[in-house]
Protein backbone atom coordinates (compact mmCIF):
# COMPACT_ATOMS: atom_id res chain seq x y z
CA UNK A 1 -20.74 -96.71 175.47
CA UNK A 2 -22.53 -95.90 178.71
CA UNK A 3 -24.81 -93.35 180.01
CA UNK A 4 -25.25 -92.21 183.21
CA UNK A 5 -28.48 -93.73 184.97
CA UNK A 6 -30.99 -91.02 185.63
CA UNK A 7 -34.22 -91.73 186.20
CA UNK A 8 -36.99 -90.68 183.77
CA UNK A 9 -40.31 -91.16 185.60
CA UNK A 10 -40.24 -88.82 188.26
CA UNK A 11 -42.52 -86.54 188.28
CA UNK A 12 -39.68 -83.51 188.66
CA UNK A 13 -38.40 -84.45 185.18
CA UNK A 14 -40.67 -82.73 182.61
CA UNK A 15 -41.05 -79.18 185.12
CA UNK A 16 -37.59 -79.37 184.86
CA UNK A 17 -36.70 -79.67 181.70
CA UNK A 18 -39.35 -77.84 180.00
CA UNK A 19 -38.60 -74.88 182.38
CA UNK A 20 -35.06 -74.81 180.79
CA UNK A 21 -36.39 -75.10 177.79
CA UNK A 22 -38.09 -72.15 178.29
CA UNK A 23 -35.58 -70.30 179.58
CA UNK A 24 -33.62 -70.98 176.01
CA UNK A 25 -36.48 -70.36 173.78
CA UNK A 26 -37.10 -66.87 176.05
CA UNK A 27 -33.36 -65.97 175.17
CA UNK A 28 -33.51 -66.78 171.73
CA UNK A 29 -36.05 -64.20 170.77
CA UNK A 30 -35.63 -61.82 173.82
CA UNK A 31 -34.59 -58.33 172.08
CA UNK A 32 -35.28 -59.11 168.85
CA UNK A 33 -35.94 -55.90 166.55
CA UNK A 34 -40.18 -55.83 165.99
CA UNK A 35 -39.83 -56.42 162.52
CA UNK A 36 -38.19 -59.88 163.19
CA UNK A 37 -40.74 -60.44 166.26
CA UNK A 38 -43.25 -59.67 163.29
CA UNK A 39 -41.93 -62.27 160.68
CA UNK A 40 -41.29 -64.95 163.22
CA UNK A 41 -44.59 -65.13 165.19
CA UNK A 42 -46.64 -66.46 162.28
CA UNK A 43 -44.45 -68.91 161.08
CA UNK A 44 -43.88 -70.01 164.59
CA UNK A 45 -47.86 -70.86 164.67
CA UNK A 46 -48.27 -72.53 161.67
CA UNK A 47 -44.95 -75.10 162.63
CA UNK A 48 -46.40 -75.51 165.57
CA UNK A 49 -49.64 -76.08 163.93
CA UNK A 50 -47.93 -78.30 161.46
CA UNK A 51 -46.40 -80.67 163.88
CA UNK A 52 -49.54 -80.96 165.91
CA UNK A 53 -51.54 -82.40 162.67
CA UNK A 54 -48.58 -84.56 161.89
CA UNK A 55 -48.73 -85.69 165.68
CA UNK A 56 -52.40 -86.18 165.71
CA UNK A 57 -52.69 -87.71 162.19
CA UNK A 58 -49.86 -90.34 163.24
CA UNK A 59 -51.82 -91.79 166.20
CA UNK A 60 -54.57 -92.06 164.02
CA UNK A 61 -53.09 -93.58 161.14
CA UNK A 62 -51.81 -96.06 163.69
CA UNK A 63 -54.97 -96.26 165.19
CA UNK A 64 -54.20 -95.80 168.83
CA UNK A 65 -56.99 -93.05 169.07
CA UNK A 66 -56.35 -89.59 171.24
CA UNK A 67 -58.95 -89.54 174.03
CA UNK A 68 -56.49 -90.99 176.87
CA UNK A 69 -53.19 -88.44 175.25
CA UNK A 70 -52.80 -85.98 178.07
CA UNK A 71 -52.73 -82.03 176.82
CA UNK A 72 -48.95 -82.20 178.20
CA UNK A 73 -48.06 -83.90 174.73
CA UNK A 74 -50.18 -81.48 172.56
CA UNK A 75 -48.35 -78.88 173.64
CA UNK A 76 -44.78 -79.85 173.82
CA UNK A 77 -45.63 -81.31 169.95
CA UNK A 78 -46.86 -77.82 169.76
CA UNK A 79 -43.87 -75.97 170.99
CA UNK A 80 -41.47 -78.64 169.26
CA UNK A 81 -43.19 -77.66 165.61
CA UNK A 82 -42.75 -73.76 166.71
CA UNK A 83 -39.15 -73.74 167.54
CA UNK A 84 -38.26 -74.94 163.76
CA UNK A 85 -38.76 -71.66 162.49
CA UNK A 86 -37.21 -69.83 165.36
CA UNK A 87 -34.04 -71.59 164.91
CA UNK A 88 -34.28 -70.41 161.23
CA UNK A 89 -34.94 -67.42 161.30
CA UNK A 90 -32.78 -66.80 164.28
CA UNK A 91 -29.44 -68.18 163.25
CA UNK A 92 -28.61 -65.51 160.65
CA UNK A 93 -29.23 -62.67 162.58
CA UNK A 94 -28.88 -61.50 165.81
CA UNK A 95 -26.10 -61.33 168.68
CA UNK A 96 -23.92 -65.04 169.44
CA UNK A 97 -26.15 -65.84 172.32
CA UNK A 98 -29.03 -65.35 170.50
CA UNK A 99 -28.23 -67.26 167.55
CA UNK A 100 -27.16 -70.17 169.77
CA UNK A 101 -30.25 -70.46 171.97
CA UNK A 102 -31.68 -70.27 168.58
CA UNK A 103 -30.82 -73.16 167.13
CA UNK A 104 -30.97 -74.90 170.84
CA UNK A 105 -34.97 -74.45 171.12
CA UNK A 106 -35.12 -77.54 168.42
CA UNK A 107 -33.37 -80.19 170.21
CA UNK A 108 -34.58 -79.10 173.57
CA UNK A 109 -38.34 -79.40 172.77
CA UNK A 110 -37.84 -82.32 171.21
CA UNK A 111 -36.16 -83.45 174.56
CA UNK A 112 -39.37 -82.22 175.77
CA UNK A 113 -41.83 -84.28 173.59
CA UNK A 114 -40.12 -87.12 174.22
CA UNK A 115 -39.79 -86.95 178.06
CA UNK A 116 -43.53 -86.06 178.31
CA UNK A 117 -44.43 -89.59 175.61
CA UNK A 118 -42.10 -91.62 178.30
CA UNK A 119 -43.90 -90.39 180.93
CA UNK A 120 -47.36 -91.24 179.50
CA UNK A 121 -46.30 -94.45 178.69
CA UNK A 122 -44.01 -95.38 180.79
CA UNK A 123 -41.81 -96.95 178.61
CA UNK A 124 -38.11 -96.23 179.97
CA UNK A 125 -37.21 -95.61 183.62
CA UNK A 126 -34.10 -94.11 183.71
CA UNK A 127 -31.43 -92.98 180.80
CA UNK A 128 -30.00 -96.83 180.75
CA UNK A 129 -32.82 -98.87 179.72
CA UNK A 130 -33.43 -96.05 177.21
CA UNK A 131 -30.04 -95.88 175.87
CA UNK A 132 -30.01 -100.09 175.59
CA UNK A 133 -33.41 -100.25 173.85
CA UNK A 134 -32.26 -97.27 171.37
CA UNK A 135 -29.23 -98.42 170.60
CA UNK A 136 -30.27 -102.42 170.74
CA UNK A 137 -27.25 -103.40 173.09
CA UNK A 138 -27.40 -106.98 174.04
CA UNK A 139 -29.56 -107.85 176.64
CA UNK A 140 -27.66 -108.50 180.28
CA UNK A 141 -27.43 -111.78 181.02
CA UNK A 142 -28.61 -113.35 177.01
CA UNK A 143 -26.42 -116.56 175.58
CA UNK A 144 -26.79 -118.93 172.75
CA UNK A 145 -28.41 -122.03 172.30
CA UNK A 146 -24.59 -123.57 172.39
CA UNK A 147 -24.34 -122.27 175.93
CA UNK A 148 -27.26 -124.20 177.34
CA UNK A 149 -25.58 -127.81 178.01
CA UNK A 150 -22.65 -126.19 178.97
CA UNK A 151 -24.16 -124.00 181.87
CA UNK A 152 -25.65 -127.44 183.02
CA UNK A 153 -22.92 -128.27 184.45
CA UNK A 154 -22.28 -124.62 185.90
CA UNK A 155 -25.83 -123.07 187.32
CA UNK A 156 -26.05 -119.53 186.66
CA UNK A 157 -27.70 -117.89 190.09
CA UNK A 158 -29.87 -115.90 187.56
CA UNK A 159 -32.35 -116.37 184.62
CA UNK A 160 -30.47 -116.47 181.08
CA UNK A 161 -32.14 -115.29 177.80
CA UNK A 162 -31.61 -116.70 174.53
CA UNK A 163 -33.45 -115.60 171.06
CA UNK A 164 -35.54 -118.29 169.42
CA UNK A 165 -34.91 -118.96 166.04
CA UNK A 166 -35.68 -116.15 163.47
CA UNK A 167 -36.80 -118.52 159.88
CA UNK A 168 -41.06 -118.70 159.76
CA UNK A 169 -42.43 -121.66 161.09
CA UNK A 170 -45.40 -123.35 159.47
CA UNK A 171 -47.31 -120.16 160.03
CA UNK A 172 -45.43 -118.21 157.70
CA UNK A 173 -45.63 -115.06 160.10
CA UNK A 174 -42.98 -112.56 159.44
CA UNK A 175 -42.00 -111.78 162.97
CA UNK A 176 -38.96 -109.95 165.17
CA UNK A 177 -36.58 -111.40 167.40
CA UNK A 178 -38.10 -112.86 169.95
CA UNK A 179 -36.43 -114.37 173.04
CA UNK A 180 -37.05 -117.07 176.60
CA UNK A 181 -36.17 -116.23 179.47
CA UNK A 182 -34.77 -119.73 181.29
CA UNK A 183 -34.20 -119.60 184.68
CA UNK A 184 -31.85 -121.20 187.16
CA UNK A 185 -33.84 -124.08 188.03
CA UNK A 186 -34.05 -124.91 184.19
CA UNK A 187 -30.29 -125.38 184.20
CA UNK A 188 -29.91 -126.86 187.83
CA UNK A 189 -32.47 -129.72 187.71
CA UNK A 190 -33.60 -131.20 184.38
CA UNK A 191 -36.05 -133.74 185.76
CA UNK A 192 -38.31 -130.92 187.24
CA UNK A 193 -41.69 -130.14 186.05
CA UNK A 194 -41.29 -127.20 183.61
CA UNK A 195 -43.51 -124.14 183.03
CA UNK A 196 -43.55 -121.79 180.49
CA UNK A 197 -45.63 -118.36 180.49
CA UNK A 198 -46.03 -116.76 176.92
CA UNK A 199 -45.70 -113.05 177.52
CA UNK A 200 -47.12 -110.29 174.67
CA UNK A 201 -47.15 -106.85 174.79
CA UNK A 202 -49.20 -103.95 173.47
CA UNK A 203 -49.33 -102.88 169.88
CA UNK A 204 -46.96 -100.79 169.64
CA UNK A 205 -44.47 -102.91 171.31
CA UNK A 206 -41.49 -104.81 170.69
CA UNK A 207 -40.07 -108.30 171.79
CA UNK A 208 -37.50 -106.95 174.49
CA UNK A 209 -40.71 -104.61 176.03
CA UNK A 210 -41.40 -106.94 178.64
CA UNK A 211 -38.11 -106.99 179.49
CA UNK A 212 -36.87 -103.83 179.70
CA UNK A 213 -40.17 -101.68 180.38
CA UNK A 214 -42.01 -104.78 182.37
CA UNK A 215 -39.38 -105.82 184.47
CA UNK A 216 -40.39 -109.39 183.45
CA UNK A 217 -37.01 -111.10 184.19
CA UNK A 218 -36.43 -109.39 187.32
CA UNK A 219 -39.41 -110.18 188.81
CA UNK A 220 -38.57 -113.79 187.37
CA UNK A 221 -35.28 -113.81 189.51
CA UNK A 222 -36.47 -112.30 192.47
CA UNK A 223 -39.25 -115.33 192.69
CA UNK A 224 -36.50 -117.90 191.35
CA UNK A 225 -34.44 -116.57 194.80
CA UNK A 226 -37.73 -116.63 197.09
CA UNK A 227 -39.01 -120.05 195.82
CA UNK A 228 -36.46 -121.80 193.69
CA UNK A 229 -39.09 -122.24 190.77
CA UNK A 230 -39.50 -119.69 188.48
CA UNK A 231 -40.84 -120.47 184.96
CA UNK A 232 -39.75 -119.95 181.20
CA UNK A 233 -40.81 -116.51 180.15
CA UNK A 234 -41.48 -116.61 176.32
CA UNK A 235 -41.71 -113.06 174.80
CA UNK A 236 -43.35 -113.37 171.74
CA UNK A 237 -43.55 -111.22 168.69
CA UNK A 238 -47.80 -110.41 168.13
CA UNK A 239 -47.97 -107.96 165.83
CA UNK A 240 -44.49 -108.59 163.39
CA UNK A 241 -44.06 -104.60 163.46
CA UNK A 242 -44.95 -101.47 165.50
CA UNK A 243 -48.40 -100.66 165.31
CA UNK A 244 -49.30 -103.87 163.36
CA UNK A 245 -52.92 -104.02 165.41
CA UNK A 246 -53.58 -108.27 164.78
CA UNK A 247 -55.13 -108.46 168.45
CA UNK A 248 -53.48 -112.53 168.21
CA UNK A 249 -55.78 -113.45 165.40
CA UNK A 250 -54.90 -114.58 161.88
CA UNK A 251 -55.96 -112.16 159.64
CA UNK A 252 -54.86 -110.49 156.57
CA UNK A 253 -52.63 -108.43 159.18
CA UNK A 254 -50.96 -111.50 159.99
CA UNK A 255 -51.13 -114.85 161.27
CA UNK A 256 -50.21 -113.88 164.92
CA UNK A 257 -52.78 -116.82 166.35
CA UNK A 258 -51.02 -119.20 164.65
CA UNK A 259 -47.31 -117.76 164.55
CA UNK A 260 -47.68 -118.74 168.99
CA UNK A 261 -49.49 -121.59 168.65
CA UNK A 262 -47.79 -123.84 165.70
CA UNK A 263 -44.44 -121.99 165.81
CA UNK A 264 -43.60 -120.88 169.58
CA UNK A 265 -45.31 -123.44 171.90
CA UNK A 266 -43.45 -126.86 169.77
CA UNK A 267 -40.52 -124.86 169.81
CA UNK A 268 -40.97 -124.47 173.55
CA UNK A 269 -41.57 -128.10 173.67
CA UNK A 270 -38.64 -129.39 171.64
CA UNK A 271 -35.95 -127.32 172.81
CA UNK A 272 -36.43 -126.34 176.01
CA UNK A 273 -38.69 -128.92 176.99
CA UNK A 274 -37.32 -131.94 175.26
CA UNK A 275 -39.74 -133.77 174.89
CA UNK A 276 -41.16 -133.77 178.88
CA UNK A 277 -44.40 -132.19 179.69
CA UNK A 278 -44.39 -128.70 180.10
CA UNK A 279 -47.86 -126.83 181.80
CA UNK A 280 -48.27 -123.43 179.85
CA UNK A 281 -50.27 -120.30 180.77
CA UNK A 282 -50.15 -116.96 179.15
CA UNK A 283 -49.84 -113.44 180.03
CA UNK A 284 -50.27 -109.98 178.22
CA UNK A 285 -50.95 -106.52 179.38
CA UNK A 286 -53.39 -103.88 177.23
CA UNK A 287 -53.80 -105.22 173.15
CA UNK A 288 -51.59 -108.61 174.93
CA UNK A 289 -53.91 -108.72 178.13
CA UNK A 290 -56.94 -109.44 174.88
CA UNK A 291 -54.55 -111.78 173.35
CA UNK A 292 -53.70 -113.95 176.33
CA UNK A 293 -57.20 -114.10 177.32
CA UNK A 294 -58.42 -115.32 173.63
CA UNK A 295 -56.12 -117.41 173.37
CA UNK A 296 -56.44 -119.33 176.19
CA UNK A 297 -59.83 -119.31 175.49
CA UNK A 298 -59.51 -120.66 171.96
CA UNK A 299 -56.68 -123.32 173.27
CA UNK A 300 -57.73 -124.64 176.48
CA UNK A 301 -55.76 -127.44 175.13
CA UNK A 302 -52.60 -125.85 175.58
CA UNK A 303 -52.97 -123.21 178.01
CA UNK A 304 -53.70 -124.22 181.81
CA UNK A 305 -54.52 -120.28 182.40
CA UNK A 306 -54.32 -117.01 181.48
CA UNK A 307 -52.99 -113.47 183.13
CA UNK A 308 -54.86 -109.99 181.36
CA UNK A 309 -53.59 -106.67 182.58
CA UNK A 310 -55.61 -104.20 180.84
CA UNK A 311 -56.84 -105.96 178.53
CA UNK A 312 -59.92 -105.33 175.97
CA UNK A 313 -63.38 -107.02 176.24
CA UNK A 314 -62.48 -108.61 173.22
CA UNK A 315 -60.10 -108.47 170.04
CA UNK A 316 -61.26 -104.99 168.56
CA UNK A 317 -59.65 -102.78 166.05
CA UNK A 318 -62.26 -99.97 166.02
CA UNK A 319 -65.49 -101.05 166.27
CA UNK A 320 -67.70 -104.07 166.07
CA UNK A 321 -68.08 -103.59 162.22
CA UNK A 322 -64.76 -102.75 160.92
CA UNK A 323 -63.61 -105.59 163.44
CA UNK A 324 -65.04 -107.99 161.54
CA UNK A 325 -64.44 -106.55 158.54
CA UNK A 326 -60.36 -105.85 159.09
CA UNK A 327 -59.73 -109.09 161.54
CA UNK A 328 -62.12 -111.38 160.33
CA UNK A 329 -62.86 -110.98 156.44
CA UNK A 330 -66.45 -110.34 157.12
CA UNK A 331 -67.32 -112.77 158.84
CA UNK A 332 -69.75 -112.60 161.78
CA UNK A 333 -69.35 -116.47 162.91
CA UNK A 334 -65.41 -115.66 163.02
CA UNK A 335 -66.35 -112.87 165.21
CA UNK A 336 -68.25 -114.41 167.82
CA UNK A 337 -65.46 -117.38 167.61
CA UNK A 338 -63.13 -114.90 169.25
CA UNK A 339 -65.31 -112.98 171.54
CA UNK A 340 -64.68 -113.98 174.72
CA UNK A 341 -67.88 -114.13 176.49
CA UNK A 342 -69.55 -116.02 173.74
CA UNK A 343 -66.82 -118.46 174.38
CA UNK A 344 -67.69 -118.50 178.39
CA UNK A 345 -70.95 -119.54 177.51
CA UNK A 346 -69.18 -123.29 177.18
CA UNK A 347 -69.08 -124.17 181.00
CA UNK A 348 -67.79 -127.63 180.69
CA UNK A 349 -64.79 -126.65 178.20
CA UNK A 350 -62.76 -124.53 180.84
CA UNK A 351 -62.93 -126.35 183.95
CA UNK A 352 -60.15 -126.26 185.76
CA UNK A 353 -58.52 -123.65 184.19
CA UNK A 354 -57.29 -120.31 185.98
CA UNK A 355 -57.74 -116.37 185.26
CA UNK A 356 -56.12 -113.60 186.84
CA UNK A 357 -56.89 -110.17 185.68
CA UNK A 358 -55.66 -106.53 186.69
CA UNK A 359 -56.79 -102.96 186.05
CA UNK A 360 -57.01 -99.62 187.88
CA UNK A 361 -59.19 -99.42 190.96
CA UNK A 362 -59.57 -100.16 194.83
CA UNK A 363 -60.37 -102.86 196.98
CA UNK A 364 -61.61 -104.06 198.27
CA UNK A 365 -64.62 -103.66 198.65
CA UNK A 366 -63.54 -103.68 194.24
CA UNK A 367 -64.42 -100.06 193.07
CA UNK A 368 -63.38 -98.63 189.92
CA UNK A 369 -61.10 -95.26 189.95
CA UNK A 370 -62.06 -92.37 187.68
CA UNK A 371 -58.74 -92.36 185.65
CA UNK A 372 -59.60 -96.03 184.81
CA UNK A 373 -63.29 -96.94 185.07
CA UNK A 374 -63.84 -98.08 181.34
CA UNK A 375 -60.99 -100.72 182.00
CA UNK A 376 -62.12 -101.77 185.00
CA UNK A 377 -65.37 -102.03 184.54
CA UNK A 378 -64.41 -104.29 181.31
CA UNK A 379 -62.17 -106.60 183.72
CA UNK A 380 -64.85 -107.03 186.08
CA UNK A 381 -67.71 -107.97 183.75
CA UNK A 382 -65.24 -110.44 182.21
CA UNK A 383 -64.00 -112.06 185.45
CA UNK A 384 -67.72 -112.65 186.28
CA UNK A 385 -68.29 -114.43 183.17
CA UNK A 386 -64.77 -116.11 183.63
CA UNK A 387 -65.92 -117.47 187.45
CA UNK A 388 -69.24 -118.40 185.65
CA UNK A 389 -67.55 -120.74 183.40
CA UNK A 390 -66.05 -122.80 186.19
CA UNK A 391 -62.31 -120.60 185.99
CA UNK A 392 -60.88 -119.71 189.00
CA UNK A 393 -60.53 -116.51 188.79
CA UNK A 394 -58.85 -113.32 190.81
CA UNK A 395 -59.18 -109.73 190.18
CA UNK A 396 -56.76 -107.12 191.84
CA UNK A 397 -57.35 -103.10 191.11
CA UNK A 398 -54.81 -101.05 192.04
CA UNK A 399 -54.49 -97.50 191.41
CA UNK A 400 -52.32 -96.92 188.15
CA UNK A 401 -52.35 -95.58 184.76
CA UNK A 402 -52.95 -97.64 181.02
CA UNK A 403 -48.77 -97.70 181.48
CA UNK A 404 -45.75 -100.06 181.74
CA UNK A 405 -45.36 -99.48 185.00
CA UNK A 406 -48.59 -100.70 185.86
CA UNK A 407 -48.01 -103.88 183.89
CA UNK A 408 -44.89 -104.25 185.67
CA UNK A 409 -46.77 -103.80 189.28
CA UNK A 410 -49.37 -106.23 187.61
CA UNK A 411 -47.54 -109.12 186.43
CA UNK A 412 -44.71 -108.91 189.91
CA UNK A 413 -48.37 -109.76 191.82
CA UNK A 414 -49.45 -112.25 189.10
CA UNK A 415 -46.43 -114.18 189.01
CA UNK A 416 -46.64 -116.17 192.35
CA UNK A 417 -50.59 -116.80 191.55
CA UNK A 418 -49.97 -118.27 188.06
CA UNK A 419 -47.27 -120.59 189.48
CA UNK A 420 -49.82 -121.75 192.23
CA UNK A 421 -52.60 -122.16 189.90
CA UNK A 422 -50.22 -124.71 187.51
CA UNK A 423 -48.76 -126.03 190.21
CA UNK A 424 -52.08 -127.05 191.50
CA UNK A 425 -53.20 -128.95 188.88
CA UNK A 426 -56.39 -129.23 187.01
């Protein structure tokens, strides 16, 4: 089935919708006898009440806190939990048109709520992508692993994806479906150097994000066209479900460190790889900006570099204390082994390595924006330490929002630097 492609980020969407929502809702109680206006006006607070708390208890329970939710969601949760008991008490009474826009005021401010959530998060651009992720439709252009000699001998002009295999490696982690991203050159020319970027996501996120919200692959392809040598794009599960918090560290929310390290990276190496060398770097934007730059941290090893869009100072789940409590069983020393400046303080380990980071600003001269000072501020103070250490390091602030849309703008502008920086050498 298909859907028409409409876009969803414009800023005309929600005015427009909510203002036929209102229209609706108006009709629904519009000459209603007083004694009915009387009955339905409290119970039309307290479900609107109701589904606020529920809201508002949810992000906390999934600890995502509510300082950066606009007041645009409040109140179209708001409206959503009022319209429940207009559509009750308006169904059994009243003229047809009333009954009807009655019962409509449910799934229209719900239409509401959910426009204004994609448009804070940025999550779906037009009806399409949200209609593919909803319904899990195969991704455009994905094949199997029995494909891959075969389209040797046939070049595709555009990337493929295939999903790695599901079973738990040696880590154990219980993870989704994750998937590569190989591009033409992969299948065109197998003597070629080969490199792979490991791309995570958020928290709540899932393993086709990047891909559908980040515009990973396209922004793969349109390089691949431009240069002819585009890399693997791994998109790796980090958290194993939505709003699993595990900031890439093994903890008792789940051995994510290890799940990308012992699982993903040798299954890079033996099946895509095949036995050559392959130069890795890793990239992540918000909760996966903190993992890439950990990791890379922790694995210099294995990682020539590292791309953080928005990421955290360090791995954090609410606080210094309940950090190392939650992530780190207690333990202080664990702590500081996965705080990135105390790891900077090593300025022999990371020469020669590379770190590109991205938040909301201007520049130059680099200022940071009032919508996003916090973050930028954060990615500043960490590229200093970063070029202290002997990295070589870029910044770029661009005006944006803590959205996919500006991890989409980031990574498009971090792609040809990462390839640079590998191609480079150390």
């Amino acid at each position: 089935m298909s859907v028409p492609e409409l876009p969803l980020l414009t800023q005309w969407v929600v005015p427009g919708v909510t203002a036929v929502t209102c229209v609706v809702s108006v009709v629904a109680v519009a000459r209603r006898p007083s004694r009915w206006v009387r009955r339905w006006l409290p119970m039309s607070l307290v479900g609107g009440a109701l589904i606020l708390t529920a809201v508002v208890t949810g992000f906390r329970v999934a600890e995502l806190g509510t300082a950066g939710v606009p007041l645009s969601l409040w109140c179209a949760a708001f409206a959503a939990g009022a319209a429940l008991p207009t559509a009750i008490l308006g169904s059994v009474q009243g003229r047809w048109w009333q009954r009807v826009s009655a019962v409509a005021t449910v799934p229209a401010t719900l239409v509401v709520l959910l426009l204004v959530a994609n448009l804070w998060t940025g999550y779906f651009s037009t009806t399409t992508r949200a209609w593919e992720a909803l319904t899990g439709e195969t991704l455009q252009g994905q094949i199997t692993a029995s494909d891959l000699d075969h389209l040797r001998g046939d070049p595709p002009t555009t990337g493929r994806i295939l999903s790695l295999p599901n079973p738990n490696g040696p880590s154990s982690f219980t993870h989704r479906t994750e998937y590569a991203y190989i591009p033409p050159n992969w299948f065109r020319d197998p003597q070629r150097p080969l490199r792979a970027i490991i791309m995570i996501g958020g928290v709540l996120t899932t393993t086709t994000d990047w891909i559908r919200s980040g515009d990973a692959t396209r922004t793969a392809d349109r390089y691949e066209r431009a240069t002819g040598r585009s890399p693997i794009l791994v998109f790796v599960d980090p958290t194993g479900r939505l709003g699993n918090d595990t900031e890439c560290v093994d903890s008792p929310r789940g051995r994510a460190e290890s799940h990308i390290i012992d699982d993903v990276l040798p299954w890079v190496s033996n099946t895509l790889a095949r036995g050559r060398h392959v130069d890795v770097a890793v990239a992540g934007w918000s909760m996966g900006g903190t993992c890439a730059m950990t990791l890379a941290l922790r694995h210099p090893e294995r990682f020539r570099g590292f791309a953080s869009i928005q990421g955290d100072l360090r791995p954090d789940v609410g606080g210094r204390q309940r950090t190392i409590d939650e992530l780190h069983g207690g333990s202080t020393r664990r702590w500081f082994e996965h705080d990135p400046l105390t790891m900077l303080r090593d300025h022999q380990r990371y020469r020669g390595m590379f770190a590109w980071f991205a938040a909301p600003g201007s520049g130059p001269p680099q200022r940071c924006s009032a919508g996003g000072r916090d973050e930028c501020r954060t990615t500043l103070q960490l590229a200093d330490a970063a070029r202290a250490a002997g990295l070589r390091t870029s910044v770029t602030l661009e005006p944006g929002r803590h959205d996919w849309p500006f991890a989409a703008r980031g990574f498009s502008r971090a792609l040809p630097r990462l390839i640079a920086q590998m191609h480079s050498g150390r």
